[in-house]
Protein backbone atom coordinates (compact mmCIF):
# COMPACT_ATOMS: atom_id res chain seq x y z
CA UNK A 1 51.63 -12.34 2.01
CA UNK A 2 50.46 -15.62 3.63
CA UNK A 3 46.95 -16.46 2.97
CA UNK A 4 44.72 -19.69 3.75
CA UNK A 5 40.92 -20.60 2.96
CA UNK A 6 39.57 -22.74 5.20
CA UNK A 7 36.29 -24.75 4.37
CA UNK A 8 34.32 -25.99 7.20
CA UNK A 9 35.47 -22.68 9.54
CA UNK A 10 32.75 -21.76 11.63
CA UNK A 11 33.57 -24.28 14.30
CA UNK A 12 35.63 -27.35 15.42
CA UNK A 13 38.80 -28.05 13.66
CA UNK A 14 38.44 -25.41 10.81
CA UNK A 15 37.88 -22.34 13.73
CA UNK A 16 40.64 -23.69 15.38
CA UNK A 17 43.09 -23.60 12.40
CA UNK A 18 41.76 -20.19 11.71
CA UNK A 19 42.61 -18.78 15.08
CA UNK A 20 45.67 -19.58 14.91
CA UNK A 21 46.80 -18.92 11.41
CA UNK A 22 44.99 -15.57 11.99
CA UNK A 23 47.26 -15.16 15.33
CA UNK A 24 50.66 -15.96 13.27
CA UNK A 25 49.66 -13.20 11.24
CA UNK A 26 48.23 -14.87 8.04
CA UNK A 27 45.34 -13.50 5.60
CA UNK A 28 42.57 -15.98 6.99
CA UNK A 29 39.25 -16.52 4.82
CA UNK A 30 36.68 -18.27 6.29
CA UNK A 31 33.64 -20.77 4.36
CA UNK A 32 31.08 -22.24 6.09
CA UNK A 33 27.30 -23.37 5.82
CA UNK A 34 26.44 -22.12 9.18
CA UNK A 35 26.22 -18.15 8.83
CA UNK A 36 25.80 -17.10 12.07
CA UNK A 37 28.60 -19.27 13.50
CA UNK A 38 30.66 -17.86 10.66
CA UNK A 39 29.69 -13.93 11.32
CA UNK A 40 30.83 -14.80 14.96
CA UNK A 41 34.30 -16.22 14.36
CA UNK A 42 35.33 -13.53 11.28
CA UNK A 43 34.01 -10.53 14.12
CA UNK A 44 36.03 -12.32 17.17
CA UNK A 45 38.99 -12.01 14.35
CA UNK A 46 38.65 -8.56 13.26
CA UNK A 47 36.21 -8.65 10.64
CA UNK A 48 38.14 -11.38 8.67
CA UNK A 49 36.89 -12.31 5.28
CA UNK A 50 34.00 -14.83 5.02
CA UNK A 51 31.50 -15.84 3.00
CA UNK A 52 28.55 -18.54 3.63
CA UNK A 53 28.74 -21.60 1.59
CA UNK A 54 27.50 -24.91 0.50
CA UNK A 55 30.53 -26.96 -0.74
CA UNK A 56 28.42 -29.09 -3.10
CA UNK A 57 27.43 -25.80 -4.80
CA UNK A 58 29.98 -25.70 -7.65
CA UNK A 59 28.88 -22.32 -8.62
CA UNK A 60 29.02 -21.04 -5.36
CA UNK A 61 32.19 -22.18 -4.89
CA UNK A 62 33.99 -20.93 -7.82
CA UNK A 63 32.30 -17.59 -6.97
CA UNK A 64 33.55 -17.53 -3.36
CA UNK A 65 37.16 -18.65 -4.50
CA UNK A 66 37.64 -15.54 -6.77
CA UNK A 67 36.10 -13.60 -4.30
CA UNK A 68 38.66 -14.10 -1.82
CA UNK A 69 41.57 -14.63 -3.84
CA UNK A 70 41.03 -11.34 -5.83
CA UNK A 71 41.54 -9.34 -2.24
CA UNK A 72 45.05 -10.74 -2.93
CA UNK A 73 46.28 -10.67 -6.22
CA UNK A 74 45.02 -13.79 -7.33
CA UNK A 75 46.88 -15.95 -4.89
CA UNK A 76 46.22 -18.61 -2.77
CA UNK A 77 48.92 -19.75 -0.63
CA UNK A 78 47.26 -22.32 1.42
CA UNK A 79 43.81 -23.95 0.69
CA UNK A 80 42.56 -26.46 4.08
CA UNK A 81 39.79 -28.32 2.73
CA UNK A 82 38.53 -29.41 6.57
CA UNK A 83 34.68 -28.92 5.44
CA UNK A 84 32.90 -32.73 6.53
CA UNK A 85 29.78 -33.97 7.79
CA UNK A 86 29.50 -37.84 10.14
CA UNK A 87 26.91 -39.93 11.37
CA UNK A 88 27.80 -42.77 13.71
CA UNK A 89 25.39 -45.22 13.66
CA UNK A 90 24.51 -49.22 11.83
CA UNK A 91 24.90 -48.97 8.22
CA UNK A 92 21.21 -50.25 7.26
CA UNK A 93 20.01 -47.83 10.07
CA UNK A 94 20.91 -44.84 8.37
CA UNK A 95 18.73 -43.23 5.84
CA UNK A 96 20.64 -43.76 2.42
CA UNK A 97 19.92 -39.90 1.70
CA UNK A 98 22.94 -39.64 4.36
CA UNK A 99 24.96 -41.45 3.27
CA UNK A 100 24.87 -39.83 -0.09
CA UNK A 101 25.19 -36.77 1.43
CA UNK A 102 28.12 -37.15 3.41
CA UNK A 103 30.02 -38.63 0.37
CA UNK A 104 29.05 -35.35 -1.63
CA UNK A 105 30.41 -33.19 1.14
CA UNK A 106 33.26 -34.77 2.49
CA UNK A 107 34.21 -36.23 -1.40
CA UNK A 108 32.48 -34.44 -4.12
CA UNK A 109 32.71 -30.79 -2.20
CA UNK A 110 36.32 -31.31 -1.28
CA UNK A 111 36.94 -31.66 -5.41
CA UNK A 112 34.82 -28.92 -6.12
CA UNK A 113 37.17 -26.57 -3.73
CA UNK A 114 40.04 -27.58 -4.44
CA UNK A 115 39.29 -27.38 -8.51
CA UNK A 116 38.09 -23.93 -8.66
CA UNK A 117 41.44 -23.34 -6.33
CA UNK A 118 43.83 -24.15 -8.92
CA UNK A 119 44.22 -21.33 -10.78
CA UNK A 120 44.84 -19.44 -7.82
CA UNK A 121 47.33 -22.40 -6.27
CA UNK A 122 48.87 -22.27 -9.41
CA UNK A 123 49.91 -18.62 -9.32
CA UNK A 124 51.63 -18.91 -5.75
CA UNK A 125 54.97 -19.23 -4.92
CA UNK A 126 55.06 -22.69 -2.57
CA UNK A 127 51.11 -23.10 -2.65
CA UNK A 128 49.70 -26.43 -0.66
CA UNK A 129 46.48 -28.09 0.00
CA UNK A 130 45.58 -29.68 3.15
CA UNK A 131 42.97 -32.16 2.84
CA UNK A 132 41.05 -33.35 6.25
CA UNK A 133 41.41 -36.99 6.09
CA UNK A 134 41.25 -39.44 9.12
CA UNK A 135 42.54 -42.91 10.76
CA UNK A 136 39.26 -44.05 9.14
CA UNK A 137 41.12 -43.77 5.69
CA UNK A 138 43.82 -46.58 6.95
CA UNK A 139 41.37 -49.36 7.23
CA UNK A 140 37.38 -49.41 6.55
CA UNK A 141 35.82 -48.14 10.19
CA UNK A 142 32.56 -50.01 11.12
CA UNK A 143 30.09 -48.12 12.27
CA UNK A 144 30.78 -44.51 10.50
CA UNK A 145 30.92 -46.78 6.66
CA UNK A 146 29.91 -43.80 4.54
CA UNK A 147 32.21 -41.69 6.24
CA UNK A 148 35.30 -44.08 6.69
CA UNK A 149 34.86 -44.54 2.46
CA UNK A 150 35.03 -40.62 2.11
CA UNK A 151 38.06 -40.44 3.83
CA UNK A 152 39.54 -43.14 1.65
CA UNK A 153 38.56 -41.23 -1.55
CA UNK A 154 40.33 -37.89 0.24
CA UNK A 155 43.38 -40.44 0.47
CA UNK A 156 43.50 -41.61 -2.46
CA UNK A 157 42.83 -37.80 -4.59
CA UNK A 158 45.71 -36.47 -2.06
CA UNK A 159 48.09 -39.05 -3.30
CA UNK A 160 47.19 -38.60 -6.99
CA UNK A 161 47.05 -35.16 -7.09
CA UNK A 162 50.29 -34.74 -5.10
CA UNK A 163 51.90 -36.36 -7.60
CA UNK A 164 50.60 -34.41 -10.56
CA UNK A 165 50.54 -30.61 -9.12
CA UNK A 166 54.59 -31.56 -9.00
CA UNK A 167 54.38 -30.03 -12.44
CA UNK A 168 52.97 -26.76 -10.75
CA UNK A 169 54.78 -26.57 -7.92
CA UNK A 170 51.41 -27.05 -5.62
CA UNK A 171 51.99 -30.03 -2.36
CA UNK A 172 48.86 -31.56 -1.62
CA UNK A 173 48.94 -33.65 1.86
CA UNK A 174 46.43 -34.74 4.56
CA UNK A 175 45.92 -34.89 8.22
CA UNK A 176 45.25 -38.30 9.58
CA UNK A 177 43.61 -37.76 13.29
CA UNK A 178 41.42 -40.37 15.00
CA UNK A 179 38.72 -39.04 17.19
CA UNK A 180 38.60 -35.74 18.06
CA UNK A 181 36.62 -33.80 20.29
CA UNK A 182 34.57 -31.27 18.15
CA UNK A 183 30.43 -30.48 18.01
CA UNK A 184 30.27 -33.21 15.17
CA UNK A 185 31.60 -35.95 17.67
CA UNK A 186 29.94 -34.38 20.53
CA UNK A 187 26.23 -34.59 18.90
CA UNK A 188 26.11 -38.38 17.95
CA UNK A 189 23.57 -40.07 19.53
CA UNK A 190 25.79 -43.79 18.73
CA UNK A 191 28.64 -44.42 20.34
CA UNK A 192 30.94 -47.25 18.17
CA UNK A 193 32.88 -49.53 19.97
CA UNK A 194 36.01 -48.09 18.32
CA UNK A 195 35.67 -44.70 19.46
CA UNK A 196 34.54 -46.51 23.18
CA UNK A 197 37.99 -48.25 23.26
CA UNK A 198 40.09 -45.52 22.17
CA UNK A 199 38.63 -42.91 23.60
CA UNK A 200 38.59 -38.78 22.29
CA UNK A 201 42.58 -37.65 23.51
CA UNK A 202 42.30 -35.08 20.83
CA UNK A 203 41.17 -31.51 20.56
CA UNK A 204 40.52 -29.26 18.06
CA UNK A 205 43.21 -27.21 18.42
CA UNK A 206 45.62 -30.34 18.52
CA UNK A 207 44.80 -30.24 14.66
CA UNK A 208 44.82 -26.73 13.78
CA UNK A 209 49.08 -27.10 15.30
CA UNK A 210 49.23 -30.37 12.86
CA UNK A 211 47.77 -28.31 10.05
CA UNK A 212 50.63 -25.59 10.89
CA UNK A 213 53.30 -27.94 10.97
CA UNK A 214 51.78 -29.34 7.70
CA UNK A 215 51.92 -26.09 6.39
CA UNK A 216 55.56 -25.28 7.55
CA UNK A 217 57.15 -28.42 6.57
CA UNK A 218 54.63 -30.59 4.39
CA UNK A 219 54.10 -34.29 3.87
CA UNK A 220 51.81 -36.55 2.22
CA UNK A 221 50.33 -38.17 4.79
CA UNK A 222 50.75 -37.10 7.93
CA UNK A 223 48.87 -39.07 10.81
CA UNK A 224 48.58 -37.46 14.33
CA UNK A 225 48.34 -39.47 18.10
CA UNK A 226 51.07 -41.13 19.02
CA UNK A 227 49.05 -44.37 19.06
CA UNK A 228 47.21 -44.06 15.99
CA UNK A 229 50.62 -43.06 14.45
CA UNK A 230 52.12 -46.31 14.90
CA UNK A 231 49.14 -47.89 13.93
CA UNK A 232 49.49 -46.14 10.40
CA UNK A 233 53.60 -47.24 10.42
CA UNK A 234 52.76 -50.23 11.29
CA UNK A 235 50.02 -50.84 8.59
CA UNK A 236 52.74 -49.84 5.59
CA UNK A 237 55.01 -53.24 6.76
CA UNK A 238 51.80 -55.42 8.01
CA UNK A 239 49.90 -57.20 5.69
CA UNK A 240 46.13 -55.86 5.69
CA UNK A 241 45.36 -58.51 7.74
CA UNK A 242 47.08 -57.44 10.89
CA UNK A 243 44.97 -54.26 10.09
CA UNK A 244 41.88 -56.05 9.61
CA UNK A 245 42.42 -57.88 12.71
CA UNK A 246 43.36 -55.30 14.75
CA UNK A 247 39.65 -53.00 13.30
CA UNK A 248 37.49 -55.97 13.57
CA UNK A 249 38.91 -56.12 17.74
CA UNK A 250 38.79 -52.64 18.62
CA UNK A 251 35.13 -52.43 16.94
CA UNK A 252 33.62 -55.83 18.22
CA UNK A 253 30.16 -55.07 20.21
């Protein structure tokens, strides 16, 4: 039996991913802060398994992973850590409060998952982790600087860990999207240069297929846009400064 987790679910990306998992006939659990959103998408699904839940609540969290994963023998086949918070917006505008919290969301939450996962991972024939990261994780993205640095750290912990759950048999990987058009994007009141340029060409449901494919036949990295894909190509043979060049002219004012 196929099952997957999904942090972040009650809308955007992770509702997305779980709709069509859920079609394609896997065992879909659903986490989220935002109950009622939640309550919605697990009743449009049949009464799916969800619980509300603050990913920077490690007890919480270990509590909601054996929850879930005891309706199924202890296995996990799939964990999507896609839970995340953004703020567009000057860096010395923003309250530092917000920054803070979107690095324990989007950094410290994501390890607190995917550690109280393990055991569960670790029991599972051809377990994975998808980690939400984001073309902000290529190069530092003015304008979103709290957020572009989480994404970094999700990098770098996908590439480390990849290589060390070898031993277990667990493939940890990422999905590397620039914009896309979700209720996070949609409610920023700033609108960076970067995002002005390039535009939103991607939909939710754009990454919930890349996050199938991922699960289906995994990578480390896998970046998704044709554009921003040879972008990321292109930044493995560059040197950084062809990257650095190519940020600083996409976000000039």
């Amino acid at each position: 039996m196929n099952t997957i987790l999904i942090t972040g679910a009650a809308s955007g990306i992770g509702a997305a991913t779980a709709r069509l998992f859920h079609a394609r006939g896997w065992q879909v659990g659903l986490l989220d802060i935002n109950h009622r959103a939640l309550a919605e998408l697990a009743a449009e699904l049949g009464g799916v398994w969800h619980a509300e839940l603050d990913v920077g609540d490690a007890s919480a969290v270990r509590e909601a992973l054996q929850d879930f994963c005891s309706l199924h023998g202890g296995r996990l086949r799939l964990l999507f850590n896609c839970a995340g918070i953004l703020r567009f917006g000057h860096f010395e505008d923003i309250a530092l409060e917000e920054h803070a919290r979107i690095l324990q969301i989007n950094v410290l939450g994501l390890l607190q998952v995917t550690h109280a996962a393990f055991p569960y991972l670790k029991g599972t024939p051809g377990a994975q982790v998808i980690n939400m990261g984001s073309a902000s994780g290529l190069y530092g993205t003015p304008h979103m600087v709290s957020y572009s640095a989480s994404k970094f750290a999700v990098r770098g912990l996908t590439e480390a860990l990849e290589l060390e759950w070898r031993r277990h048999g667990i493939h940890v990987g990422d999905l590397m999207p620039p914009f896309v058009r979700t209720p996070m994007v949609a409610q920023q009141s700033f609108e960076p240069p970067a995002l002005r340029r390039m535009g939103v060409k991607l939909a939710a449901e754009d990454i919930a297929a890349a996050a199938w494919l991922q699960a289906r036949h995994a990578k480390v990295h896998r970046p998704i846009q044709w554009l921003f894909t040879l972008m990321y190509w292109a930044g493995q043979v560059s040197p950084p400064a062809v990257s650095r060049m190519l940020m600083g002219w996409l976000s000039r004012d």
